[in-house]
C-alpha atoms as a PDB file:
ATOM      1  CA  UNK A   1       3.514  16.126 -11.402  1.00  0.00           C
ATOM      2  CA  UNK A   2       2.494  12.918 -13.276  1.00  0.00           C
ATOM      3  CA  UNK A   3      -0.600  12.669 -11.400  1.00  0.00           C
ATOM      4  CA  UNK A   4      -2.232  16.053 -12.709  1.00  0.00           C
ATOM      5  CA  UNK A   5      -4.014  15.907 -16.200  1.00  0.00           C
ATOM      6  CA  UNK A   6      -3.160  19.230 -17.377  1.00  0.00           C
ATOM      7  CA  UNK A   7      -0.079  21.012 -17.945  1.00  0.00           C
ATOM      8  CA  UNK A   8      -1.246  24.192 -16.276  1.00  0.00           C
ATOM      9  CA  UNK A   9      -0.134  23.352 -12.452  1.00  0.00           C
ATOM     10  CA  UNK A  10       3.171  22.358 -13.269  1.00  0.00           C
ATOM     11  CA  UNK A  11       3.901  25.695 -14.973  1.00  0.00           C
ATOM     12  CA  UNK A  12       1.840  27.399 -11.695  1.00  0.00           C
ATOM     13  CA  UNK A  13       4.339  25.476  -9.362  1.00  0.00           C
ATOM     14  CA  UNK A  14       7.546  25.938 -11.301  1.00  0.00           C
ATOM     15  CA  UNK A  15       6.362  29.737 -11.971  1.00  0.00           C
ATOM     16  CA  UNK A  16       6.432  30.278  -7.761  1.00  0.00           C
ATOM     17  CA  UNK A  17       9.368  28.785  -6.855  1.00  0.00           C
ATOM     18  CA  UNK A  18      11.351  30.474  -9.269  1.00  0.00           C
ATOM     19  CA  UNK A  19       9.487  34.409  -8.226  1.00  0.00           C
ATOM     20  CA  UNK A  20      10.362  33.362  -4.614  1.00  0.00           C
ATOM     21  CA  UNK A  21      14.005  32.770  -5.216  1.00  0.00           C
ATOM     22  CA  UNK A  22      14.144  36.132  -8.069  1.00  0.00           C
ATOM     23  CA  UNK A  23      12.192  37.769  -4.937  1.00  0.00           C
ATOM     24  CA  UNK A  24      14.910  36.692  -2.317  1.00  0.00           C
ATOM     25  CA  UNK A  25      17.816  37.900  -4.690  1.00  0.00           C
ATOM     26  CA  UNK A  26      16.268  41.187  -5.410  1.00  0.00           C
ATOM     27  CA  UNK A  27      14.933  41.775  -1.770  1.00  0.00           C
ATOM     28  CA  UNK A  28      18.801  41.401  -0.825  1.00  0.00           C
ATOM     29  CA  UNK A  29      20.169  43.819  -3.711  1.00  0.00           C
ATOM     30  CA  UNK A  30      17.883  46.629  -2.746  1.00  0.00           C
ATOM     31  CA  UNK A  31      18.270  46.532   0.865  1.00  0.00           C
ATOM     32  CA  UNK A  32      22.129  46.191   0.286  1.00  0.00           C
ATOM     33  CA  UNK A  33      21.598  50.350  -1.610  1.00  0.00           C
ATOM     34  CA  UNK A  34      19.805  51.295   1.166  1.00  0.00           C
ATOM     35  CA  UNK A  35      22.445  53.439   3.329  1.00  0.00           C
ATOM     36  CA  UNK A  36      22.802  52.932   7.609  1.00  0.00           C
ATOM     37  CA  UNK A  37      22.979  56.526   8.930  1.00  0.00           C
ATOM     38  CA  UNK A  38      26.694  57.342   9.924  1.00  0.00           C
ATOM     39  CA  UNK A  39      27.787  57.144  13.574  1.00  0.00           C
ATOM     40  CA  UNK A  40      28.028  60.386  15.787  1.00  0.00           C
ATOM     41  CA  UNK A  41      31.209  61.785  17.128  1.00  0.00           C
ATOM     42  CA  UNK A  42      30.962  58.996  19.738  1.00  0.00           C
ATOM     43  CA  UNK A  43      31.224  56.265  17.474  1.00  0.00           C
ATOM     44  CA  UNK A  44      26.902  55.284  18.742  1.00  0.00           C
ATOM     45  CA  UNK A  45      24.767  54.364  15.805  1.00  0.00           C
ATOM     46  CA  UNK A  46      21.322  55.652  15.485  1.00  0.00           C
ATOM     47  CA  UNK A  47      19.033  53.328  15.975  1.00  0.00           C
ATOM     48  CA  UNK A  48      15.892  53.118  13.771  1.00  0.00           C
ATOM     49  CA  UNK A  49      13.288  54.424  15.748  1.00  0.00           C
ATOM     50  CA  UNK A  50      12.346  50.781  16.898  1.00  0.00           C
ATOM     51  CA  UNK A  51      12.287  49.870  20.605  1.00  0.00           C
ATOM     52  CA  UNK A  52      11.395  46.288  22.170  1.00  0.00           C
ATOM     53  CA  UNK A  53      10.902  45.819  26.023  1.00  0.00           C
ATOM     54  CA  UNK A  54      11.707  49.749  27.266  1.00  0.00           C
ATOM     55  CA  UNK A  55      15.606  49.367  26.090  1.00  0.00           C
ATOM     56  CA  UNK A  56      16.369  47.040  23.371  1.00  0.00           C
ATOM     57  CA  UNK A  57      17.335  49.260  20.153  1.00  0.00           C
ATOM     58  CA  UNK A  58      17.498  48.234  16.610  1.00  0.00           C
ATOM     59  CA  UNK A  59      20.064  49.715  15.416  1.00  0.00           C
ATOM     60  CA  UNK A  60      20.583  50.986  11.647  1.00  0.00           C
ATOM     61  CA  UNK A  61      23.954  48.726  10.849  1.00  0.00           C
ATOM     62  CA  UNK A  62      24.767  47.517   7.156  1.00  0.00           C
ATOM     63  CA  UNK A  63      23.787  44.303   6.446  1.00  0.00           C
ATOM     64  CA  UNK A  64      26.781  41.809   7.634  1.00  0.00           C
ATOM     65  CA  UNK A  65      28.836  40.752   4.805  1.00  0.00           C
ATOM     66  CA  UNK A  66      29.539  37.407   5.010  1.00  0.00           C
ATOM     67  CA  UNK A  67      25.583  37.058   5.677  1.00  0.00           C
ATOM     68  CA  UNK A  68      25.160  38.624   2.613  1.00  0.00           C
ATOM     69  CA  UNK A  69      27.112  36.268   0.476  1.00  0.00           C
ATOM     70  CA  UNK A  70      25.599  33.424   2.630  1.00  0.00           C
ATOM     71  CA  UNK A  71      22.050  34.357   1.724  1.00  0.00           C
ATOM     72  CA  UNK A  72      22.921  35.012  -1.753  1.00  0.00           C
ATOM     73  CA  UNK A  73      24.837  31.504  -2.541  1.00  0.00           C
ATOM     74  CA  UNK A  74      21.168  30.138  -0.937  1.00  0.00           C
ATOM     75  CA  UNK A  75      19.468  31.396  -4.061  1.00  0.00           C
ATOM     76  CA  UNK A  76      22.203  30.347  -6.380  1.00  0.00           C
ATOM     77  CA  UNK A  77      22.325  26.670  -4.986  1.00  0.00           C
ATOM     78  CA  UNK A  78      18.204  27.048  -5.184  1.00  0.00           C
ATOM     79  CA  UNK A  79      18.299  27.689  -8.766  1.00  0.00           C
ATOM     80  CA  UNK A  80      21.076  24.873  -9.705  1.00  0.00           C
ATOM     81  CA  UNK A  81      19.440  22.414  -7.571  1.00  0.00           C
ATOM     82  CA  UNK A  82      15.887  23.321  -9.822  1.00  0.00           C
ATOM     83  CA  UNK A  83      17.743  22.842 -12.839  1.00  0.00           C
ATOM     84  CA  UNK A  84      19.836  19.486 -12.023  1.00  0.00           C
ATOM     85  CA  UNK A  85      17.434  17.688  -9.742  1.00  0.00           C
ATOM     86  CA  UNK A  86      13.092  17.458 -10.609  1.00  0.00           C
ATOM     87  CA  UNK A  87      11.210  20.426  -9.171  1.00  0.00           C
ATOM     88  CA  UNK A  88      10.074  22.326 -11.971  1.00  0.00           C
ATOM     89  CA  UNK A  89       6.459  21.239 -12.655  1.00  0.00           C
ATOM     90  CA  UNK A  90       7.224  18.088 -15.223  1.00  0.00           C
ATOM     91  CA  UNK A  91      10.844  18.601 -15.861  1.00  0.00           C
ATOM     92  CA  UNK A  92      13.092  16.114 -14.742  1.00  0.00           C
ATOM     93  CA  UNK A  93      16.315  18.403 -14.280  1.00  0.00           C
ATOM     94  CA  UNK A  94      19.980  17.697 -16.315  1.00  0.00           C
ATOM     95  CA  UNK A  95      20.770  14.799 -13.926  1.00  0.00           C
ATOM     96  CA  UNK A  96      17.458  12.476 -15.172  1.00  0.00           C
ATOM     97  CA  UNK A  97      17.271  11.577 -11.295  1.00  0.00           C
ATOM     98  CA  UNK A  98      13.733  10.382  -9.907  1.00  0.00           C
ATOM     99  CA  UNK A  99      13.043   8.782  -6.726  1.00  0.00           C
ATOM    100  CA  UNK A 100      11.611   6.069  -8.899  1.00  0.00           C
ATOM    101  CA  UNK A 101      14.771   5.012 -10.646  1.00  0.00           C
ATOM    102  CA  UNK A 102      16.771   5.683  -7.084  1.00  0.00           C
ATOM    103  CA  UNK A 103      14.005   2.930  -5.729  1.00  0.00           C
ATOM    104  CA  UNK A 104      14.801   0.600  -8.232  1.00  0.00           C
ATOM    105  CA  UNK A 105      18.681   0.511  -8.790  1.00  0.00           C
ATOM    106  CA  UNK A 106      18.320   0.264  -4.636  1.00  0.00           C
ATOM    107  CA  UNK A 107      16.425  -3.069  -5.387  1.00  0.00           C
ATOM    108  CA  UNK A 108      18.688  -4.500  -7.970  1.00  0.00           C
ATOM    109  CA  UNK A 109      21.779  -4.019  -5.888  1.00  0.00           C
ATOM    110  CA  UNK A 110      19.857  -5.284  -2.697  1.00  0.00           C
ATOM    111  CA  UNK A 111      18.506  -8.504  -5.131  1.00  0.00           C
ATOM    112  CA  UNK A 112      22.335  -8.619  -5.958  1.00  0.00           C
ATOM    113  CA  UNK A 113      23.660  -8.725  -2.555  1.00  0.00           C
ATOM    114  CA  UNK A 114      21.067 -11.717  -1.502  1.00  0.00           C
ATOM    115  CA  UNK A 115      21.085 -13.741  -5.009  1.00  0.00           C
ATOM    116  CA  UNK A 116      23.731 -15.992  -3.102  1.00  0.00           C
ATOM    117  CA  UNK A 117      21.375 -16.866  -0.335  1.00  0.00           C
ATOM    118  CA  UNK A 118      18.264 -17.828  -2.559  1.00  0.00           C
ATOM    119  CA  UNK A 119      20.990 -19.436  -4.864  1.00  0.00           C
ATOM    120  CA  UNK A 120      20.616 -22.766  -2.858  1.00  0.00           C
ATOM    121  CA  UNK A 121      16.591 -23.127  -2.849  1.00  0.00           C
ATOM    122  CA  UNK A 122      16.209 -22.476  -6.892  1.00  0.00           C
ATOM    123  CA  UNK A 123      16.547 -26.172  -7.763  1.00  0.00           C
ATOM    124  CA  UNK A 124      14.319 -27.629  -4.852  1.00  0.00           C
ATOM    125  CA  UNK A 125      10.384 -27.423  -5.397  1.00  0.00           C
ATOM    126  CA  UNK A 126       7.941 -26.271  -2.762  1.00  0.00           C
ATOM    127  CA  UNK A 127       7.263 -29.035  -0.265  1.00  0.00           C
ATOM    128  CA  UNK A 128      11.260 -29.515   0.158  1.00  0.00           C
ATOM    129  CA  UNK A 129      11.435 -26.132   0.951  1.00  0.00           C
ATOM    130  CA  UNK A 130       8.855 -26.227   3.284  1.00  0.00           C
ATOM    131  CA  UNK A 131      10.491 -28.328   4.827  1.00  0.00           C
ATOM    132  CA  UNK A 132      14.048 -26.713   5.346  1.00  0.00           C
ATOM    133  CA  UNK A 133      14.952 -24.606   8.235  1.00  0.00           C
ATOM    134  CA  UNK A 134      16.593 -22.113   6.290  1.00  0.00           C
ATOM    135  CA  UNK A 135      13.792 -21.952   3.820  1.00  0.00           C
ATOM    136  CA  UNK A 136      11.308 -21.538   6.308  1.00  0.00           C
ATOM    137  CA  UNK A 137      12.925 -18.809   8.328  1.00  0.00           C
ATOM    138  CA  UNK A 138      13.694 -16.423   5.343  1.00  0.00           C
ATOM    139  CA  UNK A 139       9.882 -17.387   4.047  1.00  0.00           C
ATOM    140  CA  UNK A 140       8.518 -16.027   7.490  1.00  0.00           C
ATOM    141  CA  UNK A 141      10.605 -12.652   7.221  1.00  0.00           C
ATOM    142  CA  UNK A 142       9.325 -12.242   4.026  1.00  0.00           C
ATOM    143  CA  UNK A 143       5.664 -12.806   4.905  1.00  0.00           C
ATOM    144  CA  UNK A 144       6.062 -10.870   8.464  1.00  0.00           C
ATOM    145  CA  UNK A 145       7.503  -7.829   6.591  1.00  0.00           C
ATOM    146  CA  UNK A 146       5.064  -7.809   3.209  1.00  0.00           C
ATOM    147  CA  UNK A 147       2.170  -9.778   4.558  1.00  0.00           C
ATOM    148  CA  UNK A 148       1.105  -9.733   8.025  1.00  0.00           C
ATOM    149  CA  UNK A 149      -0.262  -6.133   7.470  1.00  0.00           C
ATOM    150  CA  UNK A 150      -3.349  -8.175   6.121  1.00  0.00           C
ATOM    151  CA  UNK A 151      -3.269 -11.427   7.237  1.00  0.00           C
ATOM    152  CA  UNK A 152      -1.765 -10.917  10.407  1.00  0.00           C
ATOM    153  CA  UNK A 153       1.668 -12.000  12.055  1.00  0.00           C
ATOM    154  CA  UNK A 154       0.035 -15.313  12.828  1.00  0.00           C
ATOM    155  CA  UNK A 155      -1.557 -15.434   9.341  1.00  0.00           C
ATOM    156  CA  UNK A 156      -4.600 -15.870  10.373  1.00  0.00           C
ATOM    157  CA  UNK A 157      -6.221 -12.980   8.953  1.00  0.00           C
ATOM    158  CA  UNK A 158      -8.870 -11.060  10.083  1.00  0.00           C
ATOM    159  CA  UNK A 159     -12.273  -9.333   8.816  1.00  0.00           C
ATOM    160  CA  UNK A 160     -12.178  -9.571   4.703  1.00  0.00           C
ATOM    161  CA  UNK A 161      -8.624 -11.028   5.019  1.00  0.00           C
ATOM    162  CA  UNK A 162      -8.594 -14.986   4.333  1.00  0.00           C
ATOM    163  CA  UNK A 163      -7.157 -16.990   7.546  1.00  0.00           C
ATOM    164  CA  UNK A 164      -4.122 -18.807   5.726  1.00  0.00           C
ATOM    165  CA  UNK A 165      -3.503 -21.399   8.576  1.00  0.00           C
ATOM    166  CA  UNK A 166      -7.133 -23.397   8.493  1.00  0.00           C
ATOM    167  CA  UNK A 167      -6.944 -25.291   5.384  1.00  0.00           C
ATOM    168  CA  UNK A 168      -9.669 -23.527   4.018  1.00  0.00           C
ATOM    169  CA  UNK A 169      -8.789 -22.216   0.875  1.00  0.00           C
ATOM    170  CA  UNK A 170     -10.676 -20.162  -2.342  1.00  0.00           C
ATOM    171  CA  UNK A 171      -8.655 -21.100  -5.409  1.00  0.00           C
ATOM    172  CA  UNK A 172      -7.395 -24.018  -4.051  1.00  0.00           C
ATOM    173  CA  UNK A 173      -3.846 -25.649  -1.948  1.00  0.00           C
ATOM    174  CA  UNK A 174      -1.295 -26.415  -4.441  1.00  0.00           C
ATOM    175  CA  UNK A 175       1.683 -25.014  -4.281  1.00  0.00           C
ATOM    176  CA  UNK A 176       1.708 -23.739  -8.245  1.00  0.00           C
ATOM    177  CA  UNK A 177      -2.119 -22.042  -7.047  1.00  0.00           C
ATOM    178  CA  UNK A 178      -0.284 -20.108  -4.482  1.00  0.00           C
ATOM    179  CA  UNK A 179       2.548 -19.061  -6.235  1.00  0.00           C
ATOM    180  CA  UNK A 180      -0.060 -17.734  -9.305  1.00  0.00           C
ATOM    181  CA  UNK A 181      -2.115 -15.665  -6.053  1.00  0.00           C
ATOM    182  CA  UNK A 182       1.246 -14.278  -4.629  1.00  0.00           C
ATOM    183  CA  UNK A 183       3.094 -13.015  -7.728  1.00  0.00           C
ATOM    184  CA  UNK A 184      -0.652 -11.981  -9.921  1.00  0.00           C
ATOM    185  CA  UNK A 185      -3.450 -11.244  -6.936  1.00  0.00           C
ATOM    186  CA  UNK A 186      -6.577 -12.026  -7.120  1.00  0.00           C
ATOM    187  CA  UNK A 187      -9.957  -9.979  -7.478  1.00  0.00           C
ATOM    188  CA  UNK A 188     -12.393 -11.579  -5.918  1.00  0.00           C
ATOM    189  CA  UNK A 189     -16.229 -10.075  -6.515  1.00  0.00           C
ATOM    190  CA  UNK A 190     -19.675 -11.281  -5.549  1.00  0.00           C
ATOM    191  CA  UNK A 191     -22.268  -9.220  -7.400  1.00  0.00           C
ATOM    192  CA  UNK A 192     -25.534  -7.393  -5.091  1.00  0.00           C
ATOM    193  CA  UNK A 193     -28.568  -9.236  -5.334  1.00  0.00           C
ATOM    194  CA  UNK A 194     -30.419  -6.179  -4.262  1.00  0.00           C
ATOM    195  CA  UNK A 195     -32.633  -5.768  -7.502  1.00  0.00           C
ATOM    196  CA  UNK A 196     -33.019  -9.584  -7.805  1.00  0.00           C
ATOM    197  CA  UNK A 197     -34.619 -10.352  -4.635  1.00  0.00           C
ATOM    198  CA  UNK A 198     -36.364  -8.615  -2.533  1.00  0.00           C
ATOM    199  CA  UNK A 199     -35.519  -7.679   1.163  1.00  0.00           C
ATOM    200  CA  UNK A 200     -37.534 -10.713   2.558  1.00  0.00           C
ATOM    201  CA  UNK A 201     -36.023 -12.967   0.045  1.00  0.00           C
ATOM    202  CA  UNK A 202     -32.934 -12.219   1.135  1.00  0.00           C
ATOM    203  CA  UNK A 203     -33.680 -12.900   4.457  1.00  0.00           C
ATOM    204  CA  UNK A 204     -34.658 -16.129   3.991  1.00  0.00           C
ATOM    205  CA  UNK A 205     -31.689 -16.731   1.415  1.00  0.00           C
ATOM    206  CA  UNK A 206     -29.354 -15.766   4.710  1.00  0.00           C
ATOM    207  CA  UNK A 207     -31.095 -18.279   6.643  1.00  0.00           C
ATOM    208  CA  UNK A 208     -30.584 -20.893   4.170  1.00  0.00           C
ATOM    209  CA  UNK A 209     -26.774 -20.210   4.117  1.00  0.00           C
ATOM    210  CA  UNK A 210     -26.434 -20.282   7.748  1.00  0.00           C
ATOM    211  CA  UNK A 211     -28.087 -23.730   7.845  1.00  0.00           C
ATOM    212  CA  UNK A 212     -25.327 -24.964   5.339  1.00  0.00           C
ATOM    213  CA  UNK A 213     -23.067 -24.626   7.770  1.00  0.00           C
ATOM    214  CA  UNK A 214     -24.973 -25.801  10.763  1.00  0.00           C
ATOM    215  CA  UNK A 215     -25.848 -22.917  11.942  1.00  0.00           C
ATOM    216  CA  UNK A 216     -28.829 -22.161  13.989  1.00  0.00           C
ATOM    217  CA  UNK A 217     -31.367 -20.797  11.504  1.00  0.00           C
ATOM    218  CA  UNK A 218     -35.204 -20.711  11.404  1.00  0.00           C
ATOM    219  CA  UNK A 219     -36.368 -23.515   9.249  1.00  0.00           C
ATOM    220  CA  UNK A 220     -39.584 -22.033   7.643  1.00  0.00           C
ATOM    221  CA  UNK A 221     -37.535 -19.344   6.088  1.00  0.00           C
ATOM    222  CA  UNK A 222     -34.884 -20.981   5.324  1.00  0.00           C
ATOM    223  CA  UNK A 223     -36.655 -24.081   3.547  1.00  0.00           C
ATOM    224  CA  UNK A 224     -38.307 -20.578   1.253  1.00  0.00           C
ATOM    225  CA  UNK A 225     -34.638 -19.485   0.706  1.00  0.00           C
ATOM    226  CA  UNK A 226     -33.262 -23.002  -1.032  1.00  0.00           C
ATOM    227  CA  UNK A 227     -35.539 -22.351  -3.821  1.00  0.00           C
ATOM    228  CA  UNK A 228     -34.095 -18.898  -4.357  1.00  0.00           C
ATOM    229  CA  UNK A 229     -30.305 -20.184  -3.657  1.00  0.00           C
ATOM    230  CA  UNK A 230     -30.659 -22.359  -6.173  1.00  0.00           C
ATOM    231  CA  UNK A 231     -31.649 -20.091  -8.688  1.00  0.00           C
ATOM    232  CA  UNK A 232     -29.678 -17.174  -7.613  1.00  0.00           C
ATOM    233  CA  UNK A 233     -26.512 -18.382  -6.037  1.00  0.00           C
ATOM    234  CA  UNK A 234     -26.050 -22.265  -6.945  1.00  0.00           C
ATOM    235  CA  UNK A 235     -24.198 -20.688 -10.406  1.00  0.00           C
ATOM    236  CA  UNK A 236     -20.986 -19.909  -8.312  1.00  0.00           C
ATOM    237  CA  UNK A 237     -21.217 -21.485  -4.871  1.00  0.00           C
ATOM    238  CA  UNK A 238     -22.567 -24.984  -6.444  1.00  0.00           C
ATOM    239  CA  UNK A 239     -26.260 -26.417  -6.011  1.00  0.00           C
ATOM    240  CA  UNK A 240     -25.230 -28.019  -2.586  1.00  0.00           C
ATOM    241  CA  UNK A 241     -23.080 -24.798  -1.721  1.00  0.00           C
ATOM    242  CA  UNK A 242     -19.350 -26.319  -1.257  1.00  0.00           C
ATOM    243  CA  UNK A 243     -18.303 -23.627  -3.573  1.00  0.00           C
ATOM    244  CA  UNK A 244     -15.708 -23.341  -6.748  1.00  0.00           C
ATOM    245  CA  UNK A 245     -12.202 -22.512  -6.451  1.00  0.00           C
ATOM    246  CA  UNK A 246     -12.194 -23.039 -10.376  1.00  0.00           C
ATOM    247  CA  UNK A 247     -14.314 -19.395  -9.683  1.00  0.00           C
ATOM    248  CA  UNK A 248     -12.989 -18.257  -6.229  1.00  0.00           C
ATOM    249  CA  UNK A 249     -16.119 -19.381  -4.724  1.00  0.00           C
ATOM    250  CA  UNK A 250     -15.937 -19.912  -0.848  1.00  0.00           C
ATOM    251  CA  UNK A 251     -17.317 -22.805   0.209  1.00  0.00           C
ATOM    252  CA  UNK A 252     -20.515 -22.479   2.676  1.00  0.00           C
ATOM    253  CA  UNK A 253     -20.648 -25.243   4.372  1.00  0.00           C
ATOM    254  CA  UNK A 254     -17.395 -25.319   6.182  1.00  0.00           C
ATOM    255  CA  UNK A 255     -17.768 -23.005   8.833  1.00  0.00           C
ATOM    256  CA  UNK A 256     -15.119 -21.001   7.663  1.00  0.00           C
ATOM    257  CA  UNK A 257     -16.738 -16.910   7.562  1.00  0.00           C
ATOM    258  CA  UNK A 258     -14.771 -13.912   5.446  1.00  0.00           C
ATOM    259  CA  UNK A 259     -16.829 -11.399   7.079  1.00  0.00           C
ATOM    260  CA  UNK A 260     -18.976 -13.469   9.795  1.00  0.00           C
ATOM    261  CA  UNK A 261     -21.520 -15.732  10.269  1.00  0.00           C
ATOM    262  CA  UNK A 262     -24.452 -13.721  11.459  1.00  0.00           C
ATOM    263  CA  UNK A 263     -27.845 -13.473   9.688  1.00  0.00           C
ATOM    264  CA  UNK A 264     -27.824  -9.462   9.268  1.00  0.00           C
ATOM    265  CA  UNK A 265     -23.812 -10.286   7.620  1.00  0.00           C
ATOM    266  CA  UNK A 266     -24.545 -12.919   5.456  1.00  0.00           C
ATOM    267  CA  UNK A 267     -27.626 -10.639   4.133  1.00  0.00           C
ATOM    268  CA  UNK A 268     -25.974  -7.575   3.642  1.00  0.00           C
ATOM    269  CA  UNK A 269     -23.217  -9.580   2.106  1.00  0.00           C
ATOM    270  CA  UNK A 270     -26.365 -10.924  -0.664  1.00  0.00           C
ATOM    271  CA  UNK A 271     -27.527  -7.141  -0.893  1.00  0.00           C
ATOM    272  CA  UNK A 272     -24.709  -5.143  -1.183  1.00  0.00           C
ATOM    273  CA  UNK A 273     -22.277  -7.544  -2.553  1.00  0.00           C
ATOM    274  CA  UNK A 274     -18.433  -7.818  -1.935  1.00  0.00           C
ATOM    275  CA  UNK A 275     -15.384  -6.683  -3.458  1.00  0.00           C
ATOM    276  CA  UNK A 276     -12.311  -8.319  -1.911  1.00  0.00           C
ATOM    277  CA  UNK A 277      -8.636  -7.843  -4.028  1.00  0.00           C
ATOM    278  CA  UNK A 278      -5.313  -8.712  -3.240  1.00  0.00           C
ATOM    279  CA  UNK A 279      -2.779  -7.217  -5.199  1.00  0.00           C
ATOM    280  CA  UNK A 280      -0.362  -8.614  -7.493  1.00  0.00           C
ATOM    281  CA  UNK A 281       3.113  -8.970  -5.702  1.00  0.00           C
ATOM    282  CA  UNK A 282       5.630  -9.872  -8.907  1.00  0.00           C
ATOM    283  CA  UNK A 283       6.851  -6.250  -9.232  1.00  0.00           C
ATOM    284  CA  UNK A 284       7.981  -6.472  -5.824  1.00  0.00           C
ATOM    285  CA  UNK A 285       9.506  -9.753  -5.038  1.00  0.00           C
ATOM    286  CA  UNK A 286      11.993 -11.658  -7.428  1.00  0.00           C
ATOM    287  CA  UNK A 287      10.509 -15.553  -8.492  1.00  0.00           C
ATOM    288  CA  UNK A 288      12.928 -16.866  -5.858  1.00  0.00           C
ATOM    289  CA  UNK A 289      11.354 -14.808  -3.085  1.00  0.00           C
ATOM    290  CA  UNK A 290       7.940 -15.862  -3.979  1.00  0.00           C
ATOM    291  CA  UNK A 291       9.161 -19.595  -4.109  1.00  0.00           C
ATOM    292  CA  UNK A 292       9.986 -19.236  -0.359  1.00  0.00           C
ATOM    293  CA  UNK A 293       6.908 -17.045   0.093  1.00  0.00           C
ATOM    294  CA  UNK A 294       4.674 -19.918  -1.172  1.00  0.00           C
ATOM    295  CA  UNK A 295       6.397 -22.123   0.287  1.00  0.00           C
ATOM    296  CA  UNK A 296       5.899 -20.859   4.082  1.00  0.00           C
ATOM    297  CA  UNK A 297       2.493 -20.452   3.763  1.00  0.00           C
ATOM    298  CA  UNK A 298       2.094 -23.807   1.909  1.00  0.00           C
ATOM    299  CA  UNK A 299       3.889 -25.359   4.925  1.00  0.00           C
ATOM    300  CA  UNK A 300       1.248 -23.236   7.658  1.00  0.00           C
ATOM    301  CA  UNK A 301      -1.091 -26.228   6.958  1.00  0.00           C
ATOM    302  CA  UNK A 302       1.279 -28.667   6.631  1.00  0.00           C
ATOM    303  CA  UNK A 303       3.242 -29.119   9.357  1.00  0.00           C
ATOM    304  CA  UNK A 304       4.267 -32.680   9.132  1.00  0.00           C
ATOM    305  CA  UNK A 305       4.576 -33.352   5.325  1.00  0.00           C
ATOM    306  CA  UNK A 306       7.611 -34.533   3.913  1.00  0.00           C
ATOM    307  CA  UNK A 307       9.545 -33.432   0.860  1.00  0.00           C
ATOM    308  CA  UNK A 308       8.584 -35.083  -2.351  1.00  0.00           C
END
């Protein structure tokens, strides 16, 4: 109910389900007068007039007691459960119970239950858990069951999701950088150049990029596109294009493609801009799991280095 901005639906929801439960009870109470016509000297009831498949008769018996009872205790548990438990537009029942609060006494007794296990990494910094077994294992759980929905179980991304196993890195390698990107996100954003060059500038600007790189490119438009690099794109990715991680500027020149390498990329990438975001992960993990966290993917490039 949080999400709607006036109060009006939650009084239009609450306002139904209590009519369909009042409509229930009194739909029972005025059948229940209605009387069954009285058996003949035989002992047969008449039926009501209502015949299925040539010989099946619906008869006109009173409602079964105990069915009775049955569907009236449904109503009564409907309207305690409405007044204990949320259900009525924005009231939160007697009880104060949410999903929300169930979700995060779950997580504190689940943080409680594990504290022991994380208990023996909280004194040793990044690289020397990189470098533990133990460490290592529990850092790869966490990643494979928070992470790889992005970056893949491999972590080596995909389309608009960084490869974390090359090396190649925005903001830069050091174990305090990834912790910061893990536990507050980043936002990454690359404006559209669409009203500061024109389509054929941008062509040749995308030709100029690729050649960076050492790409194949064509050399009279890309010697036109340096000029406009330079004014247009040498304030974040540098006047020789290696980039800022100061600014989360990718490097050009490295081979290394977010999106891809081709010409028609690279220039809608220069037209349209991009908008890449990974979200902050603090409210989910505790610092100890993002210690481990940073330090398995610290270690993906770093195979052989030793603890400090």
């Amino acid at each position: 109910m949080s999400d709607f901005h006036t109060d009006f639906w939650g009084y239009y929801i609450s306002a139904i389900a209590l009519a369909g439960i009042f409509w229930c009870g009194w739909l029972l109470m005025s059948q229940r007068r209605i009387k069954s016509a009285p058996a003949d000297a035989s002992g047969a009831v008449a039926d009501t007039g209502h015949v299925w498949d040539e010989d099946l008769r619906e008869l006109n018996n009173p409602l079964p007691r105990w069915w009775m009872w049955m569907y009236l205790l449904t109503c009564i548990f409907s309207v305690g459960y409405l007044l204990l438990y949320p259900g009525l537009g924005k009231f939160q029942g007697w009880l104060g119970w949410s999903s929300t609060g169930a979700l995060v006494e779950q997580q504190a007794r689940l943080r409680e239950q594990v504290q022991p296990v994380y208990a023996r990494f909280e004194n040793m910094d990044i690289p020397a858990i990189a470098s533990d077994a133990q460490g290592q294992e529990i850092g790869q759980r966490l990643f494979l069951n928070n992470c790889a929905q992005c970056h893949g179980s491999d972590a080596r991304g995909s389309k608009g999701f960084p490869n974390l196993a090359d090396g190649d890195w925005l903001y830069g390698s050091s174990p305090e950088t990834i912790y910061e990107t893990i536990a507050k996100g980043r936002h990454g954003v690359m404006p559209p150049f669409s009203e500061q060059l024109d389509a054929r500038a941008i062509a040749d600007v995308a030709q100029y990029v690729r050649s960076l790189s050492g790409l194949a490119a064509d050399p009279i438009k890309a010697a036109r596109g340096r000029s406009d690099f330079r004014s247009t794109c040498a304030a974040c990715h540098g006047v020789d294009g290696k980039g800022n991680q100061m600014l989360g500027a990718p490097n050009l020149t490295d081979g290394v493609w977010l999106y891809g390498s081709s010409a028609a990329t690279i220039a809608e990438a220069i037209t349209k801009g991009r908008d890449n975001q990974m979200p902050a992960h603090e409210h989910l993990f505790t610092p100890q799991q993002i210690r481990l966290l940073t330090a398995y993917v610290w270690g993906l490039t770093r195979p052989g280095e030793t603890p400090r």
